[in-house]
C-alpha atoms as a PDB file:
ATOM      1  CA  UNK A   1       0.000   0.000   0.000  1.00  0.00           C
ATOM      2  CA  UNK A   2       1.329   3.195  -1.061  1.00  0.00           C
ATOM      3  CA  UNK A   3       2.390   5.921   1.876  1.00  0.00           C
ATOM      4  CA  UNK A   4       1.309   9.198   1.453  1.00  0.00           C
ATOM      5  CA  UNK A   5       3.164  12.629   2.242  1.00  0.00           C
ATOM      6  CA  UNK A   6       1.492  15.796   1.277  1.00  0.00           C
ATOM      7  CA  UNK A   7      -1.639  14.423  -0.051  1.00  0.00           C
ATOM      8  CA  UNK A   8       0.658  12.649  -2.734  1.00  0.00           C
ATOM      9  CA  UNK A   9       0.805   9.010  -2.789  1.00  0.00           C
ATOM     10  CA  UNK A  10       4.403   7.461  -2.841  1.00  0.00           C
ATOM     11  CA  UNK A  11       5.306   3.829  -4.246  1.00  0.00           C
ATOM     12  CA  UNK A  12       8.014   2.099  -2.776  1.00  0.00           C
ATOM     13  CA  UNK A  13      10.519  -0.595  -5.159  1.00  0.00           C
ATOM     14  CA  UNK A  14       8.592  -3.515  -3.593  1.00  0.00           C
ATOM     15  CA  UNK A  15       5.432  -2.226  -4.595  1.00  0.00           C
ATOM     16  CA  UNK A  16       6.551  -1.054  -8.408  1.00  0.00           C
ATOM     17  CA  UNK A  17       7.844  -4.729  -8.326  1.00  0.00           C
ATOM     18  CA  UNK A  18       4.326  -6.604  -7.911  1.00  0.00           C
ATOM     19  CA  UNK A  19       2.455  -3.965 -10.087  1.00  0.00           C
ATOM     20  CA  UNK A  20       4.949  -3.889 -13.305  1.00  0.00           C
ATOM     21  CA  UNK A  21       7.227  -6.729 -14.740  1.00  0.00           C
ATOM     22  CA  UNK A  22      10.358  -5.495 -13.787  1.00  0.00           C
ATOM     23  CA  UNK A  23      12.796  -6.854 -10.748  1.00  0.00           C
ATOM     24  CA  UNK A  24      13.584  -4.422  -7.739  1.00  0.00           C
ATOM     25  CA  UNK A  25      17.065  -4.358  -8.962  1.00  0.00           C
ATOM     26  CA  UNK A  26      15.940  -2.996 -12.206  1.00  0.00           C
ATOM     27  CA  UNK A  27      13.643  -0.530 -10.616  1.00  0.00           C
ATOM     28  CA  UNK A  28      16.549   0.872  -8.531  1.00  0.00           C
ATOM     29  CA  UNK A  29      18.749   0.931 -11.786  1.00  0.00           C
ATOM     30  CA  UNK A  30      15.803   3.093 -13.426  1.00  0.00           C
ATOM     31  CA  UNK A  31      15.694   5.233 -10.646  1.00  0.00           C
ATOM     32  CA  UNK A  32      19.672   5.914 -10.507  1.00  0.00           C
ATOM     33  CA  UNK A  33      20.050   6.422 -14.470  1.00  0.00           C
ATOM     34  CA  UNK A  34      16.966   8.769 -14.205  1.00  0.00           C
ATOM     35  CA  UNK A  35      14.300   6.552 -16.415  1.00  0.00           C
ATOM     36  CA  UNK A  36      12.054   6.389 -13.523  1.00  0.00           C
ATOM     37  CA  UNK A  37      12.104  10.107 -11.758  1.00  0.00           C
ATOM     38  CA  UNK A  38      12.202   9.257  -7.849  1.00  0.00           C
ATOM     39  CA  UNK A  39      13.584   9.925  -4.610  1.00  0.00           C
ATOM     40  CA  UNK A  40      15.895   8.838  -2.258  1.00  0.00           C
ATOM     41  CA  UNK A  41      14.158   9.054   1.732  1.00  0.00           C
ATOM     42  CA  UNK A  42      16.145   7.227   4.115  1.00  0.00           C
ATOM     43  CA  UNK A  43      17.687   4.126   2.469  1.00  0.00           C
ATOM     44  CA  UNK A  44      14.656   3.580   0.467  1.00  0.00           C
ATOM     45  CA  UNK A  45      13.640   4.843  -3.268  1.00  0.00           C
ATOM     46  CA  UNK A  46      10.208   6.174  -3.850  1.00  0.00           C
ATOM     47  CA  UNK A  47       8.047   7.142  -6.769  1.00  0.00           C
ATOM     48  CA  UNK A  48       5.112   9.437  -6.967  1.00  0.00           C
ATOM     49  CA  UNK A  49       1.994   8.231  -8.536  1.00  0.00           C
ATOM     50  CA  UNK A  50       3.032  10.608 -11.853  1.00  0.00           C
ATOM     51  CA  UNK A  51       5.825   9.389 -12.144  1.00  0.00           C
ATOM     52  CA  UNK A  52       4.834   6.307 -12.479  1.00  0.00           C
ATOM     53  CA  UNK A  53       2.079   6.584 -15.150  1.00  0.00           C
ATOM     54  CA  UNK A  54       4.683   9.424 -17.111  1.00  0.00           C
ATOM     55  CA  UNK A  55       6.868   6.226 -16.924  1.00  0.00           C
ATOM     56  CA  UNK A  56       4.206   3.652 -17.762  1.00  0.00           C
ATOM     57  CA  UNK A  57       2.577   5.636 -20.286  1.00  0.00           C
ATOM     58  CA  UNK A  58       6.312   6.622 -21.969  1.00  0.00           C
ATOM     59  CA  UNK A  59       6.634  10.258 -21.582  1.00  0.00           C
ATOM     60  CA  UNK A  60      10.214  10.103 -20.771  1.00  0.00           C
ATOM     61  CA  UNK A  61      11.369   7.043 -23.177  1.00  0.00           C
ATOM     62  CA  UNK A  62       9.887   9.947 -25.744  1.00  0.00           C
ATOM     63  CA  UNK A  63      12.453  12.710 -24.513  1.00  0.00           C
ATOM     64  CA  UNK A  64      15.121   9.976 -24.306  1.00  0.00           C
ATOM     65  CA  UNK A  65      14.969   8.980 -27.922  1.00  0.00           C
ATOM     66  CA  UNK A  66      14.317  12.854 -29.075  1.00  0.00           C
ATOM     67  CA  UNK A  67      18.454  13.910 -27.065  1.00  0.00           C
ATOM     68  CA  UNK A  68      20.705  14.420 -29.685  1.00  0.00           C
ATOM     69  CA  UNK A  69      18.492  14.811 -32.594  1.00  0.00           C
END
């Protein structure tokens, strides 16, 4: 279940892991290249709910394949 901070819901690694196909050690990859915009509290990586859907839905795989054109 998501934790919420500022009337914004946060998703922790273990909970992007059951929702999407991808391992927690690729979710923290994402997170420290920057695919997946989170942050850092304590020891643990977070995600709000947009980021999520601007990474589900591709927003930023768009501006990653438009650098350098």
């Amino acid at each position: 279940m998501p934790i919420k901070v500022m009337k914004k819901k946060l998703y922790s690694v273990q909970e992007l892991s059951e929702m999407l196909p991808i391992t927690p050690l690729t979710i923290r990859e994402y997170f420290r290249k920057g695919k997946i915009k989170g942050n850092k509290i304590g020891k643990n990586w977070y995600v709000t709910e947009e980021n999520l859907e601007s990474f589900i839905e591709g927003e930023d795989a768009k501006k990653w394949r438009n650098i350098g054109k």
